[in-house]
C-alpha atoms as a PDB file:
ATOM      1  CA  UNK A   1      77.743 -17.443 -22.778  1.00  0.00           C
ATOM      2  CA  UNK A   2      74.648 -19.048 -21.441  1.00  0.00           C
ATOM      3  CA  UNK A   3      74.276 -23.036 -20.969  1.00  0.00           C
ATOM      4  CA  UNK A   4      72.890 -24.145 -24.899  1.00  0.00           C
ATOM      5  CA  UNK A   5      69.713 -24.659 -25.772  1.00  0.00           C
ATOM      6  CA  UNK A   6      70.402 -27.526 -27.227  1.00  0.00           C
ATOM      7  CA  UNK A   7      72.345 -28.964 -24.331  1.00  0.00           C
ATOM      8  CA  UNK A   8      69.587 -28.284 -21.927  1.00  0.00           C
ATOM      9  CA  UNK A   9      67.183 -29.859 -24.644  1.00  0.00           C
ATOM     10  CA  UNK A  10      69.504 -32.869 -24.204  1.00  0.00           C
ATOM     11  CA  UNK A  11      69.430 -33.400 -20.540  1.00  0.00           C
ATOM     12  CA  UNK A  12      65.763 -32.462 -20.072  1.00  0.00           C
ATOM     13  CA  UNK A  13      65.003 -35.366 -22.859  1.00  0.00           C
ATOM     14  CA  UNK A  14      67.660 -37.644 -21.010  1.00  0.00           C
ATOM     15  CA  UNK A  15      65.842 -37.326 -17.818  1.00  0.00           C
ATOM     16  CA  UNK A  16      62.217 -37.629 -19.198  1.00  0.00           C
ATOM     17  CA  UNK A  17      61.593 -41.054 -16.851  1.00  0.00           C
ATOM     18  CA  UNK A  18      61.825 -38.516 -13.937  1.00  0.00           C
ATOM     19  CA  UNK A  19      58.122 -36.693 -13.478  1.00  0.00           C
ATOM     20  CA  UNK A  20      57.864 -33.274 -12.840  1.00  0.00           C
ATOM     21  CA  UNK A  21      61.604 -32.206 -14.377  1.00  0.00           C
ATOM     22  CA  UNK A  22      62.147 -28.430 -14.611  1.00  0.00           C
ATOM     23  CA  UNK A  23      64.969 -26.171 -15.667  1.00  0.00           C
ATOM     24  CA  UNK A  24      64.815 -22.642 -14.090  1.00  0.00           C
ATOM     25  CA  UNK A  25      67.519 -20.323 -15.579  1.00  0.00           C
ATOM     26  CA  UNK A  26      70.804 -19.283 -12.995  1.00  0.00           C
ATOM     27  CA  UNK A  27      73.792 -17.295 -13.527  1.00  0.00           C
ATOM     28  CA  UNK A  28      74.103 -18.276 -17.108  1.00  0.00           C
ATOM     29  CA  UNK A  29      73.590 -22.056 -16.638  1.00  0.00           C
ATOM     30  CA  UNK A  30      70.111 -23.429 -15.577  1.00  0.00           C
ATOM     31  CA  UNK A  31      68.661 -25.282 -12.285  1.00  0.00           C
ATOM     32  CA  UNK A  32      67.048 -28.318 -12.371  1.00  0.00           C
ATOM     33  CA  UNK A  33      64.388 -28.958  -9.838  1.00  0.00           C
ATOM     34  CA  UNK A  34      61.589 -31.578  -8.513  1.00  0.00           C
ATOM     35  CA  UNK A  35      58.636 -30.266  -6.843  1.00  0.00           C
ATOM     36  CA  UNK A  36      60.861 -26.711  -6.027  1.00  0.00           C
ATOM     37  CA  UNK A  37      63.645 -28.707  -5.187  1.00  0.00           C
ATOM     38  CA  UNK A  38      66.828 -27.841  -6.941  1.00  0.00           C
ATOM     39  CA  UNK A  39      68.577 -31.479  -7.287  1.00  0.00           C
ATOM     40  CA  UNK A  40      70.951 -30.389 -10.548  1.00  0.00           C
ATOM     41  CA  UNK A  41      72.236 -28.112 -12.637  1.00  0.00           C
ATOM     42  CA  UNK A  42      73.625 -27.338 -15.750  1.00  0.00           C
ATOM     43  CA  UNK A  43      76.507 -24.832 -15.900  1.00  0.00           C
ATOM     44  CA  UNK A  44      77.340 -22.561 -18.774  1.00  0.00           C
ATOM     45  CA  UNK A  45      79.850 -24.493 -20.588  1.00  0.00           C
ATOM     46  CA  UNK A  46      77.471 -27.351 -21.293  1.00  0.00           C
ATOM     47  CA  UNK A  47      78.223 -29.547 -18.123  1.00  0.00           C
ATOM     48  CA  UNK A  48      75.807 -31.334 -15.842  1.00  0.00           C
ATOM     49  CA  UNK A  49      75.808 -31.899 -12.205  1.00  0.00           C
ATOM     50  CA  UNK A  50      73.696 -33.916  -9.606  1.00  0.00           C
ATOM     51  CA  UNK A  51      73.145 -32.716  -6.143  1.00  0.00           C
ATOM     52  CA  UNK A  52      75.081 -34.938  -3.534  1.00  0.00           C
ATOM     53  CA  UNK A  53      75.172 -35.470   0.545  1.00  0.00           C
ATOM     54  CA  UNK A  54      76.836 -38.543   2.325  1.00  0.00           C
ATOM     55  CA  UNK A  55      74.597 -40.668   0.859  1.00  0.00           C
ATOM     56  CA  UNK A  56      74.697 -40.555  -2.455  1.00  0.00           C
ATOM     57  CA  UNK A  57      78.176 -39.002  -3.190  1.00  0.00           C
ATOM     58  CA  UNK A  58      80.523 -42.202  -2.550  1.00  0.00           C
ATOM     59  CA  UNK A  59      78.124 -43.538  -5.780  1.00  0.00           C
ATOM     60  CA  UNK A  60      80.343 -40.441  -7.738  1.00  0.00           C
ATOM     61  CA  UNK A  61      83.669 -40.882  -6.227  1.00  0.00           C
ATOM     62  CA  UNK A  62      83.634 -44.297  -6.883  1.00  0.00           C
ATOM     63  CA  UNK A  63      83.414 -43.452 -10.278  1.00  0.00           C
ATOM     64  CA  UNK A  64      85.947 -40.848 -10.108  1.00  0.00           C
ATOM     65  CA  UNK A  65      83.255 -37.644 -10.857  1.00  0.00           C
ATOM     66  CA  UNK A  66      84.651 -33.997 -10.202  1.00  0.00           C
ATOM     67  CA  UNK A  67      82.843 -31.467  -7.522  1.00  0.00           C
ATOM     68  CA  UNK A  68      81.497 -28.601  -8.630  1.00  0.00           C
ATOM     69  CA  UNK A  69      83.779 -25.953  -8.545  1.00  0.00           C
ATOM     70  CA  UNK A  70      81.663 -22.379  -9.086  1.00  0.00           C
ATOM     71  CA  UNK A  71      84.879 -19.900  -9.692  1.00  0.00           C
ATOM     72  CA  UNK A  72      87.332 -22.236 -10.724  1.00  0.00           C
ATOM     73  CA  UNK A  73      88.728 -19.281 -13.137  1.00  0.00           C
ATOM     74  CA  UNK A  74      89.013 -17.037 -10.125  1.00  0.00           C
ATOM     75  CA  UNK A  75      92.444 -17.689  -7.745  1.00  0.00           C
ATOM     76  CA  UNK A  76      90.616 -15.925  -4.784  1.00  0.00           C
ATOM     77  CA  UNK A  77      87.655 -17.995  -5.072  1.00  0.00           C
ATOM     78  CA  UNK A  78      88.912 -21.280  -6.418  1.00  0.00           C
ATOM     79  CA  UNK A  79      88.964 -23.189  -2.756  1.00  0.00           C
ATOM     80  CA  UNK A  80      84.742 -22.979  -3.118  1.00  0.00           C
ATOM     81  CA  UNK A  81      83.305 -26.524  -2.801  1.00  0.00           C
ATOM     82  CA  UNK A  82      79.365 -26.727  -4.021  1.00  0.00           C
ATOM     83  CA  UNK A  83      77.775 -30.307  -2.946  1.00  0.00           C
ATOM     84  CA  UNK A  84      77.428 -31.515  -7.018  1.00  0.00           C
ATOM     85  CA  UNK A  85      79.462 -33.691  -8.912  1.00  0.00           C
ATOM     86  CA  UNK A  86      79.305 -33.967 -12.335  1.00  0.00           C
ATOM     87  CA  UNK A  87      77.457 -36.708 -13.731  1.00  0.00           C
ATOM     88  CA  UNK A  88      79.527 -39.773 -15.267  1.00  0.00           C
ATOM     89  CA  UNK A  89      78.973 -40.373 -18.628  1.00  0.00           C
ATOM     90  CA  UNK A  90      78.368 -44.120 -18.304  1.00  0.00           C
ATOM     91  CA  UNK A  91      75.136 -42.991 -16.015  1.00  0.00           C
ATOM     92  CA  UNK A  92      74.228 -40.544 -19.195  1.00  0.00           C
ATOM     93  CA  UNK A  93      74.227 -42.837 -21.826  1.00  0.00           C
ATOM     94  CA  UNK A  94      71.847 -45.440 -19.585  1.00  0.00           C
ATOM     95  CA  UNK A  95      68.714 -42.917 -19.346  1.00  0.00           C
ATOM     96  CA  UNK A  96      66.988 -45.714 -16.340  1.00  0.00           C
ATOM     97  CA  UNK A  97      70.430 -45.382 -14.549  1.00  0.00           C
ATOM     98  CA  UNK A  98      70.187 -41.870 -14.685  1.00  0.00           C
ATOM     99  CA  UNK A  99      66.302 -41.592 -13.682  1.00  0.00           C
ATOM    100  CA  UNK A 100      68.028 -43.786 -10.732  1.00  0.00           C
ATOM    101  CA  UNK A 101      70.759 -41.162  -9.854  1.00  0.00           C
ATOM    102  CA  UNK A 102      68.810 -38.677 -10.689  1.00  0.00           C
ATOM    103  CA  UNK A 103      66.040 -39.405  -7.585  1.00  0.00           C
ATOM    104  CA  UNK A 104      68.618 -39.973  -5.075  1.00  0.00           C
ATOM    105  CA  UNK A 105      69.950 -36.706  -6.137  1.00  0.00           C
ATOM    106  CA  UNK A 106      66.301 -34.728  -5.479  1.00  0.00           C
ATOM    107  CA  UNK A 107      66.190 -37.357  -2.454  1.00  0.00           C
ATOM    108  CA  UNK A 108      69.749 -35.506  -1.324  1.00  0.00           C
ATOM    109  CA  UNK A 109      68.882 -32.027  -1.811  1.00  0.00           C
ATOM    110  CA  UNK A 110      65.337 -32.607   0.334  1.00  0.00           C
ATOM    111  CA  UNK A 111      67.462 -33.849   3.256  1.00  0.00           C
ATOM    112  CA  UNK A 112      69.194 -31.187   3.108  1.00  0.00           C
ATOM    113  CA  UNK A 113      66.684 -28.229   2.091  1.00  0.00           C
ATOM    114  CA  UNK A 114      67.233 -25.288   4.255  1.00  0.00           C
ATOM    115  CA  UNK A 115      64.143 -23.685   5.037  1.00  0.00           C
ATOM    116  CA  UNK A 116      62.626 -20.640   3.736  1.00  0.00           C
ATOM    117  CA  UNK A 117      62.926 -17.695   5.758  1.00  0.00           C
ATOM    118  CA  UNK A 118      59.789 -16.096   6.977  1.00  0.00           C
ATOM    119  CA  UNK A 119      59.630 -12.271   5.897  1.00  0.00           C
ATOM    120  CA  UNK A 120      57.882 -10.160   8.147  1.00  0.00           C
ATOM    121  CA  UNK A 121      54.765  -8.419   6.763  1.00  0.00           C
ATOM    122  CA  UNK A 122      54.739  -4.902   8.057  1.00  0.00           C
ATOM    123  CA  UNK A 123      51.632  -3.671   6.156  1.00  0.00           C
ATOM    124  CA  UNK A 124      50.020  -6.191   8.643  1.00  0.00           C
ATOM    125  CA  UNK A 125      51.184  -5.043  11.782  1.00  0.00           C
ATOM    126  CA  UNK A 126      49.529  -3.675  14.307  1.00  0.00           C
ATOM    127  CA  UNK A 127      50.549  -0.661  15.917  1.00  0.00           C
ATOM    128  CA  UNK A 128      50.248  -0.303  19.997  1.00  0.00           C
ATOM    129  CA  UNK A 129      47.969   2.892  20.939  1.00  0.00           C
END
């Protein structure tokens, strides 16, 4: 079952004092990105996490938010660690708080943007005589 419509209606509306808020859908849930900067995302049983590096995640842990966890049903997979924590509900129910973690969480996933790999082109190669 995909992330509601509703719920993603919610958290798009929550984070309206952040410009330029997108939700792309993934595996069921949806990405939320900045500028093609994935910096949250909303998982398929209505949950919504904020993108984290040393930064910004002692901000969560001090108030006690869970890691993302992608196979938590799976045994073999269960040890997978994704840098999101779930967003506390005291920063969801103050929507200029939020705007506030939600920025430092875009600011987090730029530092730490891998980037894109170049593809090689062959149709405009050369070939040697």
């Amino acid at each position: 079952m995909p992330v509601s419509a509703e719920y993603k209606a919610y958290i798009l509306d929550l984070l309206s004092g952040v410009e330029g808020v997108s939700a792309r859908a993934m595996f069921g849930g949806a990405g939320l990105y900045v500028d093609d900067t994935m910096f949250g995302l909303l998982t398929r049983s209505d949950r919504f996490y904020l993108r984290v590096d040393e930064i910004n995640q002692p901000d969560f842990e001090a108030l006690e938010a869970e890691q993302f966890i992608p196979f938590e049903d799976d045994p073999k997979k269960s040890h997978m660690r994704m840098p999101y924590f779930e967003t506390p509900v005291d920063i969801l129910e103050n929507e200029e708080e939020l705007a506030v973690w939600a920025k430092k969480a875009w600011e987090a996933a730029r530092r730490n943007k891998k980037p894109k790999k170049k593809t090689k082109n062959k149709s405009t190669k050369q070939k040697k005589p």
